[in-house]
N, C-alpha and C. Protein backbone atom coordinates (compact mmCIF):
# COMPACT_ATOMS: atom_id res chain seq x y z
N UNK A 1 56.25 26.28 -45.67
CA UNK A 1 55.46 26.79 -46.80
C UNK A 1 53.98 26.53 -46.55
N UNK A 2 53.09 27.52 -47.02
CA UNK A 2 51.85 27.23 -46.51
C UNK A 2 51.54 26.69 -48.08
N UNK A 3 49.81 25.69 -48.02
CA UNK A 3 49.66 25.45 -49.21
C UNK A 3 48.31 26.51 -49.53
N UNK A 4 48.45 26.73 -50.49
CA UNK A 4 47.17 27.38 -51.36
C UNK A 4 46.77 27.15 -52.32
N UNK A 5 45.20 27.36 -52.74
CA UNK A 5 44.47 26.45 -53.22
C UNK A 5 43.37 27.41 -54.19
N UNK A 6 43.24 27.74 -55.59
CA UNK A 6 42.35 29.13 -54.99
C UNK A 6 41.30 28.70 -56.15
N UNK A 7 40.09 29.54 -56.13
CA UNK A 7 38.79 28.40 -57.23
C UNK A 7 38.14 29.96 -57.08
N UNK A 8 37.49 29.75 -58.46
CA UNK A 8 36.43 30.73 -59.22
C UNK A 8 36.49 31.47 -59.79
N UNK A 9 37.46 31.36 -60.90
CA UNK A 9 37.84 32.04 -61.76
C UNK A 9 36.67 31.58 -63.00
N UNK A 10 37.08 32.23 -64.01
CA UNK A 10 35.99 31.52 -65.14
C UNK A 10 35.83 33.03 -66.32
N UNK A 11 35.00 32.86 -67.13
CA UNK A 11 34.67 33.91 -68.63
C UNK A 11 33.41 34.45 -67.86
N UNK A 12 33.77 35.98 -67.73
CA UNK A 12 32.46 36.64 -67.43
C UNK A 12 32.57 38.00 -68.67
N UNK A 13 31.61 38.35 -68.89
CA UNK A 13 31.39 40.03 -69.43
C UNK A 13 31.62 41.09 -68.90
N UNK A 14 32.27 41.91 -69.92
CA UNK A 14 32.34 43.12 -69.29
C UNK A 14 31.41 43.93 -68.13
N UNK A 15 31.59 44.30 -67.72
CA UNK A 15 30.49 44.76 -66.47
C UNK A 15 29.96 43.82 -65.00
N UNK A 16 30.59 42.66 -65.46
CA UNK A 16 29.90 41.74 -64.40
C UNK A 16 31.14 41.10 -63.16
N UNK A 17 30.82 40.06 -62.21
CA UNK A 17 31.32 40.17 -61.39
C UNK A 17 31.93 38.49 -61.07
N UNK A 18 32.97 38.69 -60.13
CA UNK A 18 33.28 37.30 -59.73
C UNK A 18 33.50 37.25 -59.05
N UNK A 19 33.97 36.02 -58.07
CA UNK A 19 34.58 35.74 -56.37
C UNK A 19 35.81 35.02 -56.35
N UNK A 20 36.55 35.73 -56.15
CA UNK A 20 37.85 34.22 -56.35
C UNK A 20 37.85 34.13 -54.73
N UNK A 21 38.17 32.44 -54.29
CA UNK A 21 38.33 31.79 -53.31
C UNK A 21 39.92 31.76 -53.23
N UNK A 22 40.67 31.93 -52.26
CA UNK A 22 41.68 31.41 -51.65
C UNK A 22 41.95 30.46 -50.41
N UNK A 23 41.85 28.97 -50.29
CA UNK A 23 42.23 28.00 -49.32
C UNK A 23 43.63 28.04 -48.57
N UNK A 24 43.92 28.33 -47.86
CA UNK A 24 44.62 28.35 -47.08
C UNK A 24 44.93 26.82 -46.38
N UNK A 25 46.43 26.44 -46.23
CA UNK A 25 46.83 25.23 -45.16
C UNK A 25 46.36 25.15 -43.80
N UNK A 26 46.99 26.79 -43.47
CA UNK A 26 46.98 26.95 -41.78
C UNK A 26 45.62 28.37 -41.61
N UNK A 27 45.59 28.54 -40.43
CA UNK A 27 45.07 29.55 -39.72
C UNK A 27 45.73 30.74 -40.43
N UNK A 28 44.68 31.50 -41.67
CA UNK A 28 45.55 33.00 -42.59
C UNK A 28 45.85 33.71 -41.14
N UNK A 29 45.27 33.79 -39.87
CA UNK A 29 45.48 34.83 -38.86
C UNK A 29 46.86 34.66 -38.36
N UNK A 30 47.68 33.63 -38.35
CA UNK A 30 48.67 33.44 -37.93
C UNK A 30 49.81 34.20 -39.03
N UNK A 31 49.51 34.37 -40.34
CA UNK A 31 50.36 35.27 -41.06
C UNK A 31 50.21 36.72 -41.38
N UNK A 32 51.29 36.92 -41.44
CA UNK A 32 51.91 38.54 -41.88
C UNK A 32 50.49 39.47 -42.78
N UNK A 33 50.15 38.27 -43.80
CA UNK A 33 49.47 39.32 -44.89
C UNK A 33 49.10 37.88 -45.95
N UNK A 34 48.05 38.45 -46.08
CA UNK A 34 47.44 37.37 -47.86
C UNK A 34 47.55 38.54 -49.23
N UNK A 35 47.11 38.03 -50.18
CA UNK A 35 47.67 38.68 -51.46
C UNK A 35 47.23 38.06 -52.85
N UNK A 36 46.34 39.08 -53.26
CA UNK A 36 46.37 38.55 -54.69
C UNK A 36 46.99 39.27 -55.54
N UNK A 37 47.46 38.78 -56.59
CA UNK A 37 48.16 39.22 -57.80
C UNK A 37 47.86 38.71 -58.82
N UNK A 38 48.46 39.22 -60.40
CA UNK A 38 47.47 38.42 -61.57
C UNK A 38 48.87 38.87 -62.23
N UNK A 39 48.83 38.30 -63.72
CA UNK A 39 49.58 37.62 -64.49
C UNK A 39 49.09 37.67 -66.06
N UNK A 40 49.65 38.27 -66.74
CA UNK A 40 49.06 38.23 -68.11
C UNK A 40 50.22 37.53 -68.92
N UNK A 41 50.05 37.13 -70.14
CA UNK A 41 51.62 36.19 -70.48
C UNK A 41 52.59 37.34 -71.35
N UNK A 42 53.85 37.00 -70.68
CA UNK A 42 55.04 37.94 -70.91
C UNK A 42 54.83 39.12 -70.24
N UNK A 43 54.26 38.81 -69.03
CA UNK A 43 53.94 40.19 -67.89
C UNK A 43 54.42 39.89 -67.16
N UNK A 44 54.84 40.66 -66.02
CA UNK A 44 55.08 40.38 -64.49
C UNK A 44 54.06 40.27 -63.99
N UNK A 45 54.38 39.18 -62.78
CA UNK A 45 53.50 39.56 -61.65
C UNK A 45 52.66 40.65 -60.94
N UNK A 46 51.77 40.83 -61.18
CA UNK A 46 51.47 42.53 -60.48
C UNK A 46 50.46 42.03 -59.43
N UNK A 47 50.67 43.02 -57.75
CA UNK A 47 49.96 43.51 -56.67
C UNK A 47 48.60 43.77 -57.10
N UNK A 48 47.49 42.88 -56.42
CA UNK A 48 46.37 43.43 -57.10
C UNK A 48 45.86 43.86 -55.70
N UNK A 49 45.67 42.88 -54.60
CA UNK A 49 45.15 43.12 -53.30
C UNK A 49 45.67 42.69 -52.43
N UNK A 50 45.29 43.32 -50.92
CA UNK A 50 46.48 42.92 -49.49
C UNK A 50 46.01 42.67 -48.22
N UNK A 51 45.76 41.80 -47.84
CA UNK A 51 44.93 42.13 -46.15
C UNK A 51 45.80 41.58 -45.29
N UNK A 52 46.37 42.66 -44.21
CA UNK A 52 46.82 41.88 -43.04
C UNK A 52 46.57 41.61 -42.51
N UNK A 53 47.21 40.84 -41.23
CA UNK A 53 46.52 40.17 -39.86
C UNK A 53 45.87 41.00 -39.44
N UNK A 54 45.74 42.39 -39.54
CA UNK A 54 45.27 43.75 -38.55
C UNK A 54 44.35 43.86 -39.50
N UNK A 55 43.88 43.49 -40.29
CA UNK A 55 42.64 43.70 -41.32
C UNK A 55 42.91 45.08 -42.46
N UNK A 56 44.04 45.70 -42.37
CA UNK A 56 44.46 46.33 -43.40
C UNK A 56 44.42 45.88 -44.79
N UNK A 57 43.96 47.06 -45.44
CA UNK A 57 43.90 46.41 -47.09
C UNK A 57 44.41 47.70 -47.74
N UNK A 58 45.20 47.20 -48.85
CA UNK A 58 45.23 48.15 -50.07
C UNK A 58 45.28 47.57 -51.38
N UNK A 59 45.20 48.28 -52.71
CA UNK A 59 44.69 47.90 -53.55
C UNK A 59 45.77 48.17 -54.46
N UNK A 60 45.46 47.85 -56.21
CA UNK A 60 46.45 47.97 -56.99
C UNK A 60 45.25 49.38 -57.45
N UNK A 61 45.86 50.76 -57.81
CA UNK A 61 44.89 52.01 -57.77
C UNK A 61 44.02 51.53 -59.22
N UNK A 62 43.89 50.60 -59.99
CA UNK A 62 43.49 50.88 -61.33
C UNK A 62 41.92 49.59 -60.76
N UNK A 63 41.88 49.24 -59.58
CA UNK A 63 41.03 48.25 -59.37
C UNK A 63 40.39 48.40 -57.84
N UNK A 64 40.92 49.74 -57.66
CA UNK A 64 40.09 50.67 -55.95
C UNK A 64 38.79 50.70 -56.13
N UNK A 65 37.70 50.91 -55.66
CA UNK A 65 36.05 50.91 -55.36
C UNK A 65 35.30 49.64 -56.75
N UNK A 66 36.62 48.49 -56.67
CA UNK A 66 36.05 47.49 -57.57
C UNK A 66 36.25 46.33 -56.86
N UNK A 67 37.00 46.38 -56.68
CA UNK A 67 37.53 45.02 -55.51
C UNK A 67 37.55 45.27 -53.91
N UNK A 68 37.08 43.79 -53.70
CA UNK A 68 37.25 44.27 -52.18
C UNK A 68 38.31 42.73 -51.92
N UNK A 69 38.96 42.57 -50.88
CA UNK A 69 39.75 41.36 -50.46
C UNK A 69 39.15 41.68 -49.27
N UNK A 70 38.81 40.04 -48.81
CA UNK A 70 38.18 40.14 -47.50
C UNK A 70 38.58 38.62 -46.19
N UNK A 71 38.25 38.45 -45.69
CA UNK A 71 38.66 37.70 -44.73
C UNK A 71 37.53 36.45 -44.51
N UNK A 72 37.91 35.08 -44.80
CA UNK A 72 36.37 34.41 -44.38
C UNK A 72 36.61 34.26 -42.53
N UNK A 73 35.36 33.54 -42.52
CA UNK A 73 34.60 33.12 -41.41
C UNK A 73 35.34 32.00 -40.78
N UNK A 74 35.74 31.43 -41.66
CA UNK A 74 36.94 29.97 -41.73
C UNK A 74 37.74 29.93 -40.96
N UNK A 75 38.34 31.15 -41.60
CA UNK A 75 39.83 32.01 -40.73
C UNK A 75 40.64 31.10 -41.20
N UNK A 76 40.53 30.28 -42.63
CA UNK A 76 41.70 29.59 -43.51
C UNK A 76 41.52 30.12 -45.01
N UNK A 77 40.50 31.23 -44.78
CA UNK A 77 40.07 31.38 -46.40
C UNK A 77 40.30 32.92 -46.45
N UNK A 78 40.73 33.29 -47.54
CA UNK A 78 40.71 35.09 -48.24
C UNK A 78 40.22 35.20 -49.48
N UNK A 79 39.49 35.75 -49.81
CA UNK A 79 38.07 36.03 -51.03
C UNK A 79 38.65 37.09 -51.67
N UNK A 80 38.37 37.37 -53.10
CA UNK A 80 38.89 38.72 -54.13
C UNK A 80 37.48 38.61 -54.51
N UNK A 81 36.54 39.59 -54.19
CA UNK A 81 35.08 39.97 -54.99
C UNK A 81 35.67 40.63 -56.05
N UNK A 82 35.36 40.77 -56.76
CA UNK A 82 35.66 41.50 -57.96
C UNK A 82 34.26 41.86 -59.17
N UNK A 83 33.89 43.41 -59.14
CA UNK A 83 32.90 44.29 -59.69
C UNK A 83 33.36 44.76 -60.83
N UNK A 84 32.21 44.71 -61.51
CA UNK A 84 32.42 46.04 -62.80
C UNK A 84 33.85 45.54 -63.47
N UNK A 85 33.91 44.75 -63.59
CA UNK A 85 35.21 43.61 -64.42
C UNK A 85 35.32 44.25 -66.27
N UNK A 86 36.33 44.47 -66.30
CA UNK A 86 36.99 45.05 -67.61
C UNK A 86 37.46 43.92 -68.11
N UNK A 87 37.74 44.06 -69.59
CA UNK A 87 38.39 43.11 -70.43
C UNK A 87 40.13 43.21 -69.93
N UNK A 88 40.41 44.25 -69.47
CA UNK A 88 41.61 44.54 -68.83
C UNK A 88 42.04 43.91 -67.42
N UNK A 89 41.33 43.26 -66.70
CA UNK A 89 41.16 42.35 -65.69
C UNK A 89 41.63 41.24 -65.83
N UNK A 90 41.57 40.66 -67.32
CA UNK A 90 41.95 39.31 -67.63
C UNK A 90 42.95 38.75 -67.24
N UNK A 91 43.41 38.17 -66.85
CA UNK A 91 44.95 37.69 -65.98
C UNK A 91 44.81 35.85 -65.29
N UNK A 92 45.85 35.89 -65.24
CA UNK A 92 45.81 34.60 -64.37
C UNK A 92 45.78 35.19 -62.65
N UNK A 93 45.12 34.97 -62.01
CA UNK A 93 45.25 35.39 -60.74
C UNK A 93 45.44 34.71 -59.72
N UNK A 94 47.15 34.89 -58.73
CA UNK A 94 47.50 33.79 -57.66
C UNK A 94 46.85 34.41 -56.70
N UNK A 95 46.75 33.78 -55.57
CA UNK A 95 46.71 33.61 -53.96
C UNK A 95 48.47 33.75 -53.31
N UNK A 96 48.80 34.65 -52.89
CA UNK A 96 49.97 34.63 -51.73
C UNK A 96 49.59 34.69 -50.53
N UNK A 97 50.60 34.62 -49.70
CA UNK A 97 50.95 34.25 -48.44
C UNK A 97 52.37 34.53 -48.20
N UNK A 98 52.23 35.42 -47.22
CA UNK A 98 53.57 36.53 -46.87
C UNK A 98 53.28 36.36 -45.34
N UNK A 99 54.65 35.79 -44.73
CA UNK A 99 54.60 35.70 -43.47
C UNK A 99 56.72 35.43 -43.56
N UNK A 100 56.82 36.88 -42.36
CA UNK A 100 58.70 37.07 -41.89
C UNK A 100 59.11 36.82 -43.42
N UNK A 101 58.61 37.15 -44.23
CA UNK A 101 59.48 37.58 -45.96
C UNK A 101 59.51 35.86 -46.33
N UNK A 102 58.96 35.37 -46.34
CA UNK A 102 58.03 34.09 -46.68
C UNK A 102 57.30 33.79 -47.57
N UNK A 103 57.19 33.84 -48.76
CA UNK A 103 56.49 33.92 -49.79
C UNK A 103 56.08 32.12 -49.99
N UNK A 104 54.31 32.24 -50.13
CA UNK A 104 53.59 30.85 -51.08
C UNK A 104 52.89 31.29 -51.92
N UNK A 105 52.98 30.69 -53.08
CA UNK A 105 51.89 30.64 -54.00
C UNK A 105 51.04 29.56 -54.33
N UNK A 106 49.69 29.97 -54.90
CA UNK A 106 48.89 28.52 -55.50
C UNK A 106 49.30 28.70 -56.76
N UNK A 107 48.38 27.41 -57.66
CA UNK A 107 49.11 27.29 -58.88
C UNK A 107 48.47 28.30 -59.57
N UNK A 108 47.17 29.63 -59.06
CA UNK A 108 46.34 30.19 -60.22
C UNK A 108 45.32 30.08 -60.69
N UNK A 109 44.40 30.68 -60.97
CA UNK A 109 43.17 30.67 -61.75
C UNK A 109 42.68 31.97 -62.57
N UNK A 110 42.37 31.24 -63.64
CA UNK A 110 41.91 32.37 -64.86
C UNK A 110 40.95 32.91 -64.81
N UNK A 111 40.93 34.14 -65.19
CA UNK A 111 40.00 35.46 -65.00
C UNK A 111 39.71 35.81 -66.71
N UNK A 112 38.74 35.19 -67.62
CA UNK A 112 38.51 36.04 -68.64
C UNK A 112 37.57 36.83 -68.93
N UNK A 113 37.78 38.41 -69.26
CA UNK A 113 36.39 39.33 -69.68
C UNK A 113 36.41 39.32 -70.54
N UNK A 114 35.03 39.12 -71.39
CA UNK A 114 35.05 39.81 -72.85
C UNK A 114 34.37 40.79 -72.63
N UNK A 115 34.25 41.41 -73.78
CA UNK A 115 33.99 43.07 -73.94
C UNK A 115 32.75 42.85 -74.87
């Protein structure tokens, strides 16, 4: 199991922006794919962003030319920028780690917009 660790969540306004951090145990290059997802209560889990080892990304379509998921410098870290933030954004948002159908999660961090 890899561990993850993820920071910068927090209360921003509608229109404005944030960075969530994801820490990684090992080398993210050595796995399959990183992953964020978010969480509202009595929701499922939902796909928000995806980058593989090959630098592939896709998005959840309601959060395309708003988010970017990106790769640090670290090469133990994966970043969720996140633009133009809706009150609809609000979620708890994990960090995964997908490697041979391998699933980790961190414990989460909160994302609130007001409007």
């Amino acid at each position: 199991q890899v561990q993850l660790v993820e920071s910068g969540g927090g209360l921003v306004q509608a229109g404005g922006s944030l960075r969530l951090s994801c820490a990684a145990s090992v080398n993210i290059d050595s796995l399959d794919a990183m992953n964020w997802y978010r969480q509202t209560p009595g929701k499922q889990r939902d796909f928000v962003a995806g980058i593989t080892r090959y630098g592939w990304t896709n998005y959840l379509n309601s959060v395309k030319g708003r988010f970017t998921i990106s790769r640090g410098i670290a090469k133990n870290t994966v970043y969720l920028q996140m633009n133009s933030l809706k009150p609809e954004d609000t979620a708890v948002y994990y960090c995964n780690a997908d490697n041979l159908g391998t699933q980790s999660w961190g414990s989460g961090t909160q994302v609130t917009v007001s409007s």
